[in-house]
Protein backbone atom coordinates (compact mmCIF):
# COMPACT_ATOMS: atom_id res chain seq x y z
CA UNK A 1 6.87 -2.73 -12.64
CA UNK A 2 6.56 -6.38 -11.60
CA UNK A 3 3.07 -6.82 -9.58
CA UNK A 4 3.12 -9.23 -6.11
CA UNK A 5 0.27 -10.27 -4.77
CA UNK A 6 2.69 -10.54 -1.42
CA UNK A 7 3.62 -8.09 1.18
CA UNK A 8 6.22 -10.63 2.29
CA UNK A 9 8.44 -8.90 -0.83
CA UNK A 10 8.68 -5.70 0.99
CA UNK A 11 10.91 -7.09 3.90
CA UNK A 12 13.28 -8.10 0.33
CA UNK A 13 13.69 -3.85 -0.39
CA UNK A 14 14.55 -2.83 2.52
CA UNK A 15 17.83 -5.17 1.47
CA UNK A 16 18.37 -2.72 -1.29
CA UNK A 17 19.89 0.01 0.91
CA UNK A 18 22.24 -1.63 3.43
CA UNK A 19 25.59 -3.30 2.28
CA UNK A 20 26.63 -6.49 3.58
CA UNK A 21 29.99 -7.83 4.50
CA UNK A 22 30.93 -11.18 5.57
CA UNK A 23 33.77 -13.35 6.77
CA UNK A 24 35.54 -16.92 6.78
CA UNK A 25 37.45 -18.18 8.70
CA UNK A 26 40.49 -21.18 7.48
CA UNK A 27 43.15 -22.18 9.80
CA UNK A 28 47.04 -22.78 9.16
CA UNK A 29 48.56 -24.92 11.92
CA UNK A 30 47.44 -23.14 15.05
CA UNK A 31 46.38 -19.42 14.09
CA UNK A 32 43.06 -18.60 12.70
CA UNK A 33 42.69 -14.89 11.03
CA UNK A 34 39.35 -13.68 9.53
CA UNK A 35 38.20 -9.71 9.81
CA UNK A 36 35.78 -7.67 7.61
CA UNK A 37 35.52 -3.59 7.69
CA UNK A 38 33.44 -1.19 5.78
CA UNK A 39 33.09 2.25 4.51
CA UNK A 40 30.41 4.13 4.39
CA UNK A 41 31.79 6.82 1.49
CA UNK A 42 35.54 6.14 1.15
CA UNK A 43 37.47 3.13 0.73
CA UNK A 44 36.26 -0.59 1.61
CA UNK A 45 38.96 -2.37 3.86
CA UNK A 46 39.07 -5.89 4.65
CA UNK A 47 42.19 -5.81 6.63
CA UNK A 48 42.49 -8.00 9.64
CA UNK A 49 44.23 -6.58 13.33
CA UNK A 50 45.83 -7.90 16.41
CA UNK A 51 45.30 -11.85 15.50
CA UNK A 52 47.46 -14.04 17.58
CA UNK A 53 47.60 -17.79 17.49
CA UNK A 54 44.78 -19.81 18.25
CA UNK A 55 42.24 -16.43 18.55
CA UNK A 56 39.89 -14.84 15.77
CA UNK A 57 40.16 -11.48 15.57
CA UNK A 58 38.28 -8.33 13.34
CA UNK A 59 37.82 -4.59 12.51
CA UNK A 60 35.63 -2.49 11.54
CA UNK A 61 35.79 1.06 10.14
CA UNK A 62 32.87 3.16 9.35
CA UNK A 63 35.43 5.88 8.14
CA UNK A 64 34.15 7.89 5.38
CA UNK A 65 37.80 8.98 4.57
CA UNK A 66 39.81 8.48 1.17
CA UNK A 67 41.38 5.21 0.17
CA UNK A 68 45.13 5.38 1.91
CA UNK A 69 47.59 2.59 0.34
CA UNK A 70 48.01 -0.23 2.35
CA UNK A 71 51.43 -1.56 3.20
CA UNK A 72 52.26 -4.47 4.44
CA UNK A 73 53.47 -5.26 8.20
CA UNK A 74 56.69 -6.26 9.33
CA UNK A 75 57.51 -9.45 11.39
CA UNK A 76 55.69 -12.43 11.49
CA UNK A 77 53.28 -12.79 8.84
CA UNK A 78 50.13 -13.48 10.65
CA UNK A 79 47.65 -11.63 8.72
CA UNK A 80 45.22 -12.80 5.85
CA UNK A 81 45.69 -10.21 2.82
CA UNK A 82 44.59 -6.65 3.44
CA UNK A 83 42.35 -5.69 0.48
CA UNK A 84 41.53 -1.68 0.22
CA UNK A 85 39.30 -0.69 -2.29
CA UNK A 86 38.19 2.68 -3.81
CA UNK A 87 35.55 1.75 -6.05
CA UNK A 88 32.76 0.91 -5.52
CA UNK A 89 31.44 2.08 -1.92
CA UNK A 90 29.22 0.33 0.08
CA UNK A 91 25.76 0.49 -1.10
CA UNK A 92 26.77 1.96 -4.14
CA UNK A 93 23.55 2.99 -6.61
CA UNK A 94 24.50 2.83 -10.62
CA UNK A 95 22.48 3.82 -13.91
CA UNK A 96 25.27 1.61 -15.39
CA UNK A 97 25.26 -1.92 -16.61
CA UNK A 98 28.65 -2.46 -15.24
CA UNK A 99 30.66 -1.24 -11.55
CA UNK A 100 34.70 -0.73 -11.89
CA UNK A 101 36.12 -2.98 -8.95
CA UNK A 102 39.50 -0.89 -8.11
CA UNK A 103 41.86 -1.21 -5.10
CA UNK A 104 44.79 -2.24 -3.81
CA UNK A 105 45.68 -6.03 -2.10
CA UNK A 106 49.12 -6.50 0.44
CA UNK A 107 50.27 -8.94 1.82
CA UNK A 108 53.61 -9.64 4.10
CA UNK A 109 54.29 -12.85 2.28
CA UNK A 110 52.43 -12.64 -0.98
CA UNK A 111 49.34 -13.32 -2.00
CA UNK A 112 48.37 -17.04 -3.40
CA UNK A 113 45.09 -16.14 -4.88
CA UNK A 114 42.79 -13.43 -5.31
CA UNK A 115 39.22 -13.82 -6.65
CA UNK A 116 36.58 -11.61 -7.75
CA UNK A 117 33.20 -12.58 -7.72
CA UNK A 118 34.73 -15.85 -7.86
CA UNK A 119 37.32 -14.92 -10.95
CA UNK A 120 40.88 -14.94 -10.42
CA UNK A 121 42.41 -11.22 -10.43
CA UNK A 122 46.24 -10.83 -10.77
CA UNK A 123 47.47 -7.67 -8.22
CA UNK A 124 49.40 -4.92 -11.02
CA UNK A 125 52.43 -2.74 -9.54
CA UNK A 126 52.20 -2.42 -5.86
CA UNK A 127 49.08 -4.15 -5.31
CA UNK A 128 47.00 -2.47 -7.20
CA UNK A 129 43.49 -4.14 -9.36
CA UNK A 130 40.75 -3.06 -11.34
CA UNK A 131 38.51 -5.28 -12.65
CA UNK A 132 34.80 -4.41 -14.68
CA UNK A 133 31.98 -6.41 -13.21
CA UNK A 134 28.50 -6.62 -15.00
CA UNK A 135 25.29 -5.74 -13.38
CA UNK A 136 22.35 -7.15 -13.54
CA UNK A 137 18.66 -5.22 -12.49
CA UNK A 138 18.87 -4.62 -8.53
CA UNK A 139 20.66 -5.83 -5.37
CA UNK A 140 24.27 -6.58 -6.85
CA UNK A 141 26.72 -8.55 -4.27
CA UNK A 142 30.55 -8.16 -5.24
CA UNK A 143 32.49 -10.75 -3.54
CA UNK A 144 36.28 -10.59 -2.73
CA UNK A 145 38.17 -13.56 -1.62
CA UNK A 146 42.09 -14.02 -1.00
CA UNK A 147 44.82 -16.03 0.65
CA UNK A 148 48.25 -15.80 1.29
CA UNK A 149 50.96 -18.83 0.86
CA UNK A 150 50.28 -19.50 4.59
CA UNK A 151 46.82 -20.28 4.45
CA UNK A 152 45.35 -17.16 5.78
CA UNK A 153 41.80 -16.20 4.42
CA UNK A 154 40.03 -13.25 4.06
CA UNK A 155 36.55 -12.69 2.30
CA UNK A 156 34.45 -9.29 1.61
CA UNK A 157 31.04 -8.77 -0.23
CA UNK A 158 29.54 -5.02 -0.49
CA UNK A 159 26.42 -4.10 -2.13
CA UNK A 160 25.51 -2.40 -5.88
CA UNK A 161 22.23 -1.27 -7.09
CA UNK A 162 21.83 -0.96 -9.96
CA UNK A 163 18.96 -0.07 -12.65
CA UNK A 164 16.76 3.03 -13.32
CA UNK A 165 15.11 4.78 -10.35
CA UNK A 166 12.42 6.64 -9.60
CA UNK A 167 12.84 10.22 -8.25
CA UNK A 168 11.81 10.38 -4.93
CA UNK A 169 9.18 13.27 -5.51
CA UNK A 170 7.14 11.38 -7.85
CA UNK A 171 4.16 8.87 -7.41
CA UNK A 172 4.52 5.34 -8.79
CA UNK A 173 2.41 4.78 -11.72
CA UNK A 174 0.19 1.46 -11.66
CA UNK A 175 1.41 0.91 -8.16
CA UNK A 176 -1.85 -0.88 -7.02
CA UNK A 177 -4.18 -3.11 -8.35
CA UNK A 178 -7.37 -4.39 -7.60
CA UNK A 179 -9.68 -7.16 -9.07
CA UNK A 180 -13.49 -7.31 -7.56
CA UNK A 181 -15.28 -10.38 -8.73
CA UNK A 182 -18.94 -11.28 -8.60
CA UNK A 183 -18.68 -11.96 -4.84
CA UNK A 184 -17.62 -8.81 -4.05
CA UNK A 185 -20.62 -6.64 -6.24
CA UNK A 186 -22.61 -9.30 -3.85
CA UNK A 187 -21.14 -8.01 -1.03
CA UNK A 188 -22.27 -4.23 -2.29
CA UNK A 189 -25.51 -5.23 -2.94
CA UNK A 190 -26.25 -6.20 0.19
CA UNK A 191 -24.62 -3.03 1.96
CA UNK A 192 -27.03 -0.94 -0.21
CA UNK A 193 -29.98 -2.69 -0.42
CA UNK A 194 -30.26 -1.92 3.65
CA UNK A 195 -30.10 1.82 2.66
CA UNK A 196 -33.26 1.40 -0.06
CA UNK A 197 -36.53 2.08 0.92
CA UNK A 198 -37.49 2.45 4.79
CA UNK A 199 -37.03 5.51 6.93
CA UNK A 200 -34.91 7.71 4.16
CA UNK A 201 -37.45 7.17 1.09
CA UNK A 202 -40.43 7.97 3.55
CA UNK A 203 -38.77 11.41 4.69
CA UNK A 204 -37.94 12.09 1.29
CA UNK A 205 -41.67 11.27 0.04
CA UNK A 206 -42.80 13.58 3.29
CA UNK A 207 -40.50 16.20 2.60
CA UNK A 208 -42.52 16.87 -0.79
CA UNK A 209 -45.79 17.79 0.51
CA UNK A 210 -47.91 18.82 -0.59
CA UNK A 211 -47.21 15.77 -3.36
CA UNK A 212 -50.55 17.88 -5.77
CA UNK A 213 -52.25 21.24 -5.25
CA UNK A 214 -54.72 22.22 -8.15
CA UNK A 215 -57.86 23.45 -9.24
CA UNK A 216 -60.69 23.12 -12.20
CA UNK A 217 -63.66 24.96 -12.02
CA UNK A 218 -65.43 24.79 -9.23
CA UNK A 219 -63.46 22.32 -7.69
CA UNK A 220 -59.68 22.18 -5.65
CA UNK A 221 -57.88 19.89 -4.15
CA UNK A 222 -54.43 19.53 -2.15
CA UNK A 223 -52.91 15.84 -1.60
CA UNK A 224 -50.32 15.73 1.65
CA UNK A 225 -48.59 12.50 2.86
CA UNK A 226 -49.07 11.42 6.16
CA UNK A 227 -46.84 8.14 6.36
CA UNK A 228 -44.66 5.98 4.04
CA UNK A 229 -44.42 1.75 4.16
CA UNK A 230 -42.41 -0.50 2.04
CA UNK A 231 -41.44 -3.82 1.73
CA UNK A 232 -37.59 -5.51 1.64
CA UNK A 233 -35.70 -4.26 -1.10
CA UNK A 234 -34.02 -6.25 -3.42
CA UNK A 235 -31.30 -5.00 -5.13
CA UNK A 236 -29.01 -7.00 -8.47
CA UNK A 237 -25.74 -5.61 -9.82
CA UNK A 238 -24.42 -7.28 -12.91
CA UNK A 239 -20.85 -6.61 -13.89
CA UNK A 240 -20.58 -5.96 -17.56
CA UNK A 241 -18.77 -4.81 -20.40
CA UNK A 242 -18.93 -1.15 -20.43
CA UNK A 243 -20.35 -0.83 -16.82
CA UNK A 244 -22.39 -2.07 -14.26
CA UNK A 245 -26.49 -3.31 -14.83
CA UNK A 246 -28.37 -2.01 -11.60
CA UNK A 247 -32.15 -3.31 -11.19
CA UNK A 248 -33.25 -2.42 -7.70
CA UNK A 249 -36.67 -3.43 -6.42
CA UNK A 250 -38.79 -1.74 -3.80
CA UNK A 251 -41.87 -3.96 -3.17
CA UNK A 252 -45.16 -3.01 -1.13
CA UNK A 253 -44.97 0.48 -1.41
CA UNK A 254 -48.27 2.49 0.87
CA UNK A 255 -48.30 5.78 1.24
CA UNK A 256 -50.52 7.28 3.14
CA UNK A 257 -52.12 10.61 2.23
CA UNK A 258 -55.15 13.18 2.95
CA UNK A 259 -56.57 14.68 0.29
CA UNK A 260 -58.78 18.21 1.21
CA UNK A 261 -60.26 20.83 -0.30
CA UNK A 262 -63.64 22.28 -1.73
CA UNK A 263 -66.10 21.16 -4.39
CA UNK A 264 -68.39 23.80 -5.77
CA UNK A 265 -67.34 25.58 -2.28
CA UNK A 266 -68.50 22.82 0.07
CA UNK A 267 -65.24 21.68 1.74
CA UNK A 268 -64.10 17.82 2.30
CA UNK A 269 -60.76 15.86 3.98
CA UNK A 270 -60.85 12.26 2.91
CA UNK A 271 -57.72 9.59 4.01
CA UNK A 272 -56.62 7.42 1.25
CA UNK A 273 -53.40 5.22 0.54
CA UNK A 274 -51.76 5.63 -2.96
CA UNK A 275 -49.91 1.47 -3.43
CA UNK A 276 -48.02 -0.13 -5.62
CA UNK A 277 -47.30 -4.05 -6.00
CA UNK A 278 -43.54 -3.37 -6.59
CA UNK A 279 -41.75 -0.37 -7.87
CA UNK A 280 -38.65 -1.46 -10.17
CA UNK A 281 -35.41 0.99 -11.09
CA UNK A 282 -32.85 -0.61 -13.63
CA UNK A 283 -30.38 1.57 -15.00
CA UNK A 284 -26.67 0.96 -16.09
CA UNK A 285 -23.84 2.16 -14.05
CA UNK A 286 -20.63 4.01 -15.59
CA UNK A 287 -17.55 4.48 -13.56
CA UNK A 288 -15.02 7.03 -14.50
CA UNK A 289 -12.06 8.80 -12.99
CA UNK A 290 -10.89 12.03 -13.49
CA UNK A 291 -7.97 13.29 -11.67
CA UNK A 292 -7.66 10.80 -9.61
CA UNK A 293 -11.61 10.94 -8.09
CA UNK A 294 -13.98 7.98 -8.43
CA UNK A 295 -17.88 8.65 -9.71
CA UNK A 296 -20.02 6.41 -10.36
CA UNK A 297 -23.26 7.74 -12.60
CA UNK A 298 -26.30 6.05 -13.38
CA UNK A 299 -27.77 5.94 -16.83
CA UNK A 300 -30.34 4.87 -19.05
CA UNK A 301 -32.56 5.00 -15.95
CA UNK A 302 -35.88 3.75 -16.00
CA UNK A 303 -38.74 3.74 -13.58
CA UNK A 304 -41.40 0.99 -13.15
CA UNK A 305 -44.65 1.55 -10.38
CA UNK A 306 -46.88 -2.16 -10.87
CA UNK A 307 -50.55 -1.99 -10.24
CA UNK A 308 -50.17 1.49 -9.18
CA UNK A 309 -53.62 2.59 -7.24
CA UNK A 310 -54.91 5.68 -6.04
CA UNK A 311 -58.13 7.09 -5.67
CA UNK A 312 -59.76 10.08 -4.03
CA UNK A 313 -63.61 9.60 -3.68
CA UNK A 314 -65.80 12.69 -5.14
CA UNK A 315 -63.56 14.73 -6.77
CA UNK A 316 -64.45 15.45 -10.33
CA UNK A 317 -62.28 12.25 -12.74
CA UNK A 318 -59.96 14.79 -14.62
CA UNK A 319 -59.03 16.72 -11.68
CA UNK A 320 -58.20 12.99 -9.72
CA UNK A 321 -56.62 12.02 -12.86
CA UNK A 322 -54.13 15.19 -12.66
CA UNK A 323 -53.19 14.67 -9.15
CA UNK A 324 -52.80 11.02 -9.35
CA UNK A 325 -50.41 11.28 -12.31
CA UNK A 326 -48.95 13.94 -10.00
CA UNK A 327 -48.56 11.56 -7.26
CA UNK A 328 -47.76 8.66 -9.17
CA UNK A 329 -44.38 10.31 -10.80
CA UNK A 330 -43.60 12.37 -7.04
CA UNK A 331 -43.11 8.52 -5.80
CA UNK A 332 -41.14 7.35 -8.98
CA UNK A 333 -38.97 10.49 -9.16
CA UNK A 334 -37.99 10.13 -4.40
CA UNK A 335 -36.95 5.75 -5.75
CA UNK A 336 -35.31 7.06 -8.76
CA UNK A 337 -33.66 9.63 -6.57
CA UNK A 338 -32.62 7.61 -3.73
CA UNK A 339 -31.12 4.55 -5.91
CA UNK A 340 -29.35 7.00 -7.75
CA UNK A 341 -27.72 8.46 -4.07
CA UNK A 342 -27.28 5.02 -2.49
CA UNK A 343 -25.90 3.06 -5.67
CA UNK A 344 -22.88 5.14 -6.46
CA UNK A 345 -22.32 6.11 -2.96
CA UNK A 346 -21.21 1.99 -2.52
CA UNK A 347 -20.06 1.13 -5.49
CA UNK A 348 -17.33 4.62 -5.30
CA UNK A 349 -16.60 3.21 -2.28
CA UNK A 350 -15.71 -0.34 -2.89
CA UNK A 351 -13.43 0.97 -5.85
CA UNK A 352 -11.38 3.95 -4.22
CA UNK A 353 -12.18 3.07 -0.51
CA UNK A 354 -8.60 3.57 0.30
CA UNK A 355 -7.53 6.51 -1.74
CA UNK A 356 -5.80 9.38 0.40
CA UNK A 357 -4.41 10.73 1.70
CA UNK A 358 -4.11 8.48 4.84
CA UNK A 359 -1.94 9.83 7.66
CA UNK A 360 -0.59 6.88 10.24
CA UNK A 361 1.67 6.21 13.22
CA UNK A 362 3.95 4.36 12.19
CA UNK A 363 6.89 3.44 15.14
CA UNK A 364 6.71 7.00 16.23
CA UNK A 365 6.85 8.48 12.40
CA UNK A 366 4.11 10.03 9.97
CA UNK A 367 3.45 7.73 7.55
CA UNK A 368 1.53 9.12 4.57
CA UNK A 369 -0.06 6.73 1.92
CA UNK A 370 -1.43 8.36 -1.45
CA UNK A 371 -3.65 5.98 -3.94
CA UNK A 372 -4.86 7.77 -7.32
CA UNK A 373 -6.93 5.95 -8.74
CA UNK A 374 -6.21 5.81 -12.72
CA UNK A 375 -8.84 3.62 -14.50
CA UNK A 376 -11.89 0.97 -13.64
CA UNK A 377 -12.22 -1.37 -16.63
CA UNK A 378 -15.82 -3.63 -16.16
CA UNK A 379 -16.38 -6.99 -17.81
CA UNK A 380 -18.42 -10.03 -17.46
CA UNK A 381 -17.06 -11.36 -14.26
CA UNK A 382 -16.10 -8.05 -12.55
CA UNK A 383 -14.04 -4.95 -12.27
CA UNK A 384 -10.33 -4.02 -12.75
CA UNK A 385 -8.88 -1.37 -10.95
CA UNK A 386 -5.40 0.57 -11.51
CA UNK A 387 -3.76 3.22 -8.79
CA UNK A 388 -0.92 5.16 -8.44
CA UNK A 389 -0.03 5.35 -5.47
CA UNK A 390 2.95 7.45 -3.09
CA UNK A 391 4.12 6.31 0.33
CA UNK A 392 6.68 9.21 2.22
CA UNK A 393 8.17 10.23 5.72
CA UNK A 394 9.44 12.81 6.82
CA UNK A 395 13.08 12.73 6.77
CA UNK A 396 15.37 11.24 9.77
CA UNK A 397 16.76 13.79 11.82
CA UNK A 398 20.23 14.05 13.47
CA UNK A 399 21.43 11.37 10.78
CA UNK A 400 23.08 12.20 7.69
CA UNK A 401 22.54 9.91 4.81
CA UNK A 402 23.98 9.65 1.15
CA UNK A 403 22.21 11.27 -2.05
CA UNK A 404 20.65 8.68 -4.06
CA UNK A 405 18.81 8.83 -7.47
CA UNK A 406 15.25 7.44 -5.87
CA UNK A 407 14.14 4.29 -5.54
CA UNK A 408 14.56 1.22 -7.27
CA UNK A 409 12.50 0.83 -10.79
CA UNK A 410 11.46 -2.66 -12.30
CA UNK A 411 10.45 -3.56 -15.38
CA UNK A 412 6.78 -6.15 -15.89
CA UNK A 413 3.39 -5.33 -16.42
CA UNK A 414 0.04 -6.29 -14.18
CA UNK A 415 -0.71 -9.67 -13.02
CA UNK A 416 -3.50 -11.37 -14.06
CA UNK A 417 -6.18 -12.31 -11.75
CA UNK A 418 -8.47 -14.81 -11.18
CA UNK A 419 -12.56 -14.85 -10.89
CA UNK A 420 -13.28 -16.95 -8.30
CA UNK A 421 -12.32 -15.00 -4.77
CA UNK A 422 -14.04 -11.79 -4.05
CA UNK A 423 -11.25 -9.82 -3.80
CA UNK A 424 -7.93 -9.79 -5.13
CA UNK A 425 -4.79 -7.06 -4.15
CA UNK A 426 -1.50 -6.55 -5.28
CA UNK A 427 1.41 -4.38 -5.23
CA UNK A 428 4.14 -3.88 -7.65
CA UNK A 429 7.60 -4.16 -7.14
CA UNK A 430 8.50 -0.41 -7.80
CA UNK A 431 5.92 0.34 -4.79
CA UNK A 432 7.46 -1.88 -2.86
CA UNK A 433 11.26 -0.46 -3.51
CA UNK A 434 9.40 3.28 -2.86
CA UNK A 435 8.19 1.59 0.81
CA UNK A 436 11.76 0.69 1.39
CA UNK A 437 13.56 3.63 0.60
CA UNK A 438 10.99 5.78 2.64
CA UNK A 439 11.06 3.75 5.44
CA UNK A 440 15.07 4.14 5.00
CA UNK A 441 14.89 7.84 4.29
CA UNK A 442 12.66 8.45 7.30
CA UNK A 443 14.43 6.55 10.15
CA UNK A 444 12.27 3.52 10.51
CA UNK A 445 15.80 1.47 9.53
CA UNK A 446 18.03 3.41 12.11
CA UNK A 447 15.87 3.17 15.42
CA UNK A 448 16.88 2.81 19.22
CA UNK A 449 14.55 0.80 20.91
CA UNK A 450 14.21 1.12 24.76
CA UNK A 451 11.93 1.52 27.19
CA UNK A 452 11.60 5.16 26.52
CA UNK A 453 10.51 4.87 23.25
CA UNK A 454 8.25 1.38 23.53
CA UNK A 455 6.02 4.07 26.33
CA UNK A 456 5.86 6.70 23.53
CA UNK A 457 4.75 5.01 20.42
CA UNK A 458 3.37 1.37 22.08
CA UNK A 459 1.72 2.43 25.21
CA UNK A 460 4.14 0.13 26.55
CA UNK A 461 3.03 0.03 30.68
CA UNK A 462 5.22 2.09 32.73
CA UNK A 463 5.35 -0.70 35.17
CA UNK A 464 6.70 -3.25 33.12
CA UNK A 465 10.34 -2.88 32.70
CA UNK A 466 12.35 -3.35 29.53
CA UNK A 467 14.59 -5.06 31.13
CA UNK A 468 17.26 -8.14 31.25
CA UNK A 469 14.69 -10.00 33.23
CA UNK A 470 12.66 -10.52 30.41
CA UNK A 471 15.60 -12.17 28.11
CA UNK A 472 15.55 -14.44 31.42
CA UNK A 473 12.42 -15.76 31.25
CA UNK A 474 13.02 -17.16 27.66
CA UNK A 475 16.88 -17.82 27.64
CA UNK A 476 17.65 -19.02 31.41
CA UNK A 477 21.45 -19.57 30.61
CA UNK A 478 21.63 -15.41 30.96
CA UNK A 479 20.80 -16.13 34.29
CA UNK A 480 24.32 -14.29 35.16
CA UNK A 481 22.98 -10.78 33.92
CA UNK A 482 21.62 -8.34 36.11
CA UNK A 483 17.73 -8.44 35.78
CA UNK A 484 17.30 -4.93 36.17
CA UNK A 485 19.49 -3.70 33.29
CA UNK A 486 17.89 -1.88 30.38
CA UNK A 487 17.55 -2.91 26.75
CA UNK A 488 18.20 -1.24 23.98
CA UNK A 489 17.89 -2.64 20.54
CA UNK A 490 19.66 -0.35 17.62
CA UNK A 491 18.97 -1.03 14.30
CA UNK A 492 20.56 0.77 11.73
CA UNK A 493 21.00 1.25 8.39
């Protein structure tokens, strides 16, 4: 499971699930013969029709009938070989190391040569071959070339895929990878340090109230905050082996409170600010997946408040002592609380940001991409992440296409990346071959495009018309086609 760090290697699958044919054309004295024709599930044909002198002419069958015998043509022999062969079909898939070439090859005057794959092959009884070709992992193109003693050429190439494959129902394993470097844990720490601190902590702190209610002898009081202040938060995370170091600083912290109640039943309200210098949270932050879920978890947490200060004028020392301890661990518990919200909130993101379901348009079709996360490995320069990951369509309708064992499977391991971008993606190549074959599978290879369906899945403007006219405007020499005829575009697979 070969990893790219390139899209571009998608456009190569899609290869693995079309045939391909091609023709040559050689000329003796004045007549020129080439033709190529394929099956789709029977017999491959590369028999040429209706050639006279001086033209080039071809056929092509998408029959999906049995192999038939070919015989050869009476009358002037003006014909390149006809080559019919049974095995394999086009766009064959094989488990197998090797394909059995088998056919039959006619022709009116004999036939001079015959090569497969670029090996001579001597016709048995009738015509008939069958040769063994060897396979190698993936897109396998088996090439047939002949002549006759006159010079005429004909030349065929079909498609074999061979390898293991991946049953469509399943998810690729290690499909994704991801590599987040020092930059990137920069790029978090700025995100959450704008959620420390400010409006949130101050609610939270608020929310508490009344931060102390007690009582000693003859004496009560009730602390309640009033308003919350703090400075720009500063926030460091440190990639390292085993996890991630957190320190997250909250300078200028003033709260505002009123403290009431009674002293030896006379009754008092006094307005005081509890302050701190700079309140510091470090703790170390473990990442783990289960099932395919992200959490991040913050441990060996600890809590620092400097030249913590609050005092409440004539309330008896113990009982201030009690309520500023009270106070004093309120605030350290709502920072503790909130880094330990805001922290693995960004860093779960950043690591399985893109984990699905997602649901898209695709072309008119429902594309549905699944990444599972698997595992998050930390170390001194960053973080290594591993997905599975699923891409399907619904299938085409109104088209019938062959049974095949999945998609393609290929052997390698992960890439290794490098520590000086942020960010680094890739893709391996069984992903790739499971994009192909769904995008085969669902239609997205076997479209009409007109103007019908550019106003239903491009919000192409009603007013503009897909049209000749617009070929005109970039190849003037079709200046003899009607401007107003429709486009289509087919492309099939």
């Amino acid at each position: 499971m070969r990893h790219t760090t390139s899209l571009v290697a998608a456009l190569a699958v899609l290869s693995l699930f079309s045939g391909c044919s091609s023709s040559k054309r050689s000329s003796s004295a004045s007549t020129v013969a080439s033709a190529t024709s394929s099956t789709g599930a029977g017999a491959t044909s590369a028999t040429p029709s209706g050639t006279t002198s001086g033209t080039t002419a071809g056929a092509t069958s998408g029959s999906a009938s049995a192999a038939t015998t070919a015989t050869a043509p009476s009358g002037p022999d003006t014909e390149p070989p006809a080559i019919t062969l049974t095995s394999p079909r086009r766009g064959a898939f094989s488990t197998l190391q090797a394909v059995v070439v088998e056919g039959t090859i006619l022709d009116q005057t004999g036939v001079s040569y015959f090569l497969i794959n670029g090996n001579a092959v001597t016709p048995g009884v009738g015509g008939a071959f069958r040769e063994t070709i060897a396979l190698s992992h993936g897109l396998n193109i088996v090439e047939l070339e002949a002549a006759d003693p006159l010079g005429h050429k004909v030349q065929s190439a079909l498609s074999v895929i061979s390898g293991e494959f991946l049953p469509e129902a399943s998810v690729v394993q290690d499909a994704v990878g991801a590599r987040l470097n020092r930059p990137a844990f920069d790029a978090i720490e700025r995100v959450a340090a704008q959620q420390l601190g400010g409006v949130n902590l101050a609610n939270q702190i608020l929310a508490m109230n009344p931060l102390y209610s007690g009582s000693a002898g003859v004496a009560n009081v009730v602390v309640d905050a009033t308003a919350a202040s703090f400075g720009t938060p500063r926030l460091d995370l440190d990639p390292q082996a085993g996890g991630l170091y957190v320190k997250a600083e909250l300078p200028l912290i003033d709260v505002t409170v009123n403290a009431s109640g009674r002293v030896i039943g006379i009754p008092y309200s006094l307005t005081t600010d509890v302050t701190s210098d700079l309140a510091t949270v470090e703790a170390l932050a473990v990442v783990n997946v289960n099932a395919g879920v992200v959490t991040t978890t913050l441990t060996q947490v600890n809590v620092t408040l400097d030249n913590f200060r609050f005092d409440i004028s004539g309330v008896p020392g113990f009982l201030e002592n009690l309520a500023r301890n009270a106070v004093r661990g309120l605030i350290e518990d709502q920072v503790q609380k909130q880094v330990e919200t805001v922290i693995p909130q960004e860093v779960n993101k950043a690591i399985a940001g893109a984990n699905g379901p997602v649901t898209q348009q695709v072309m008119g079709k429902t594309v549905t991409l699944n990444v599972i996360p698997t595992q998050v490995t930390f170390d001194a320069d960053g973080a290594t992440v591993s997905a599975d990951a699923d891409m399907t369509m619904p299938a085409a309708t109104g088209v019938v296409l062959p049974t095949t064992p999945g998609s393609l499977k290929t052997p390698g391991a992960l890439p290794t990346y490098g520590t000086q971008r942020a960010l680094y993606l890739s893709a391996n190549d069984d992903f790739l071959n499971r994009i192909g074959h769904a995008a085969w599978r669902g239609g997205l290879l076997g479209l009409k495009i007109d103007q019908a369906f550019l106003q239903r899945t491009a919000r192409f403007p009603s007013w503009l018309g897909f049209d000749a006219y617009l070929l005109q405007i970039f190849f003037p020499q079709l200046s003899s086609l009607n401007p107003t005829d429709p486009l289509e575009l087919e492309i099939g697979s």
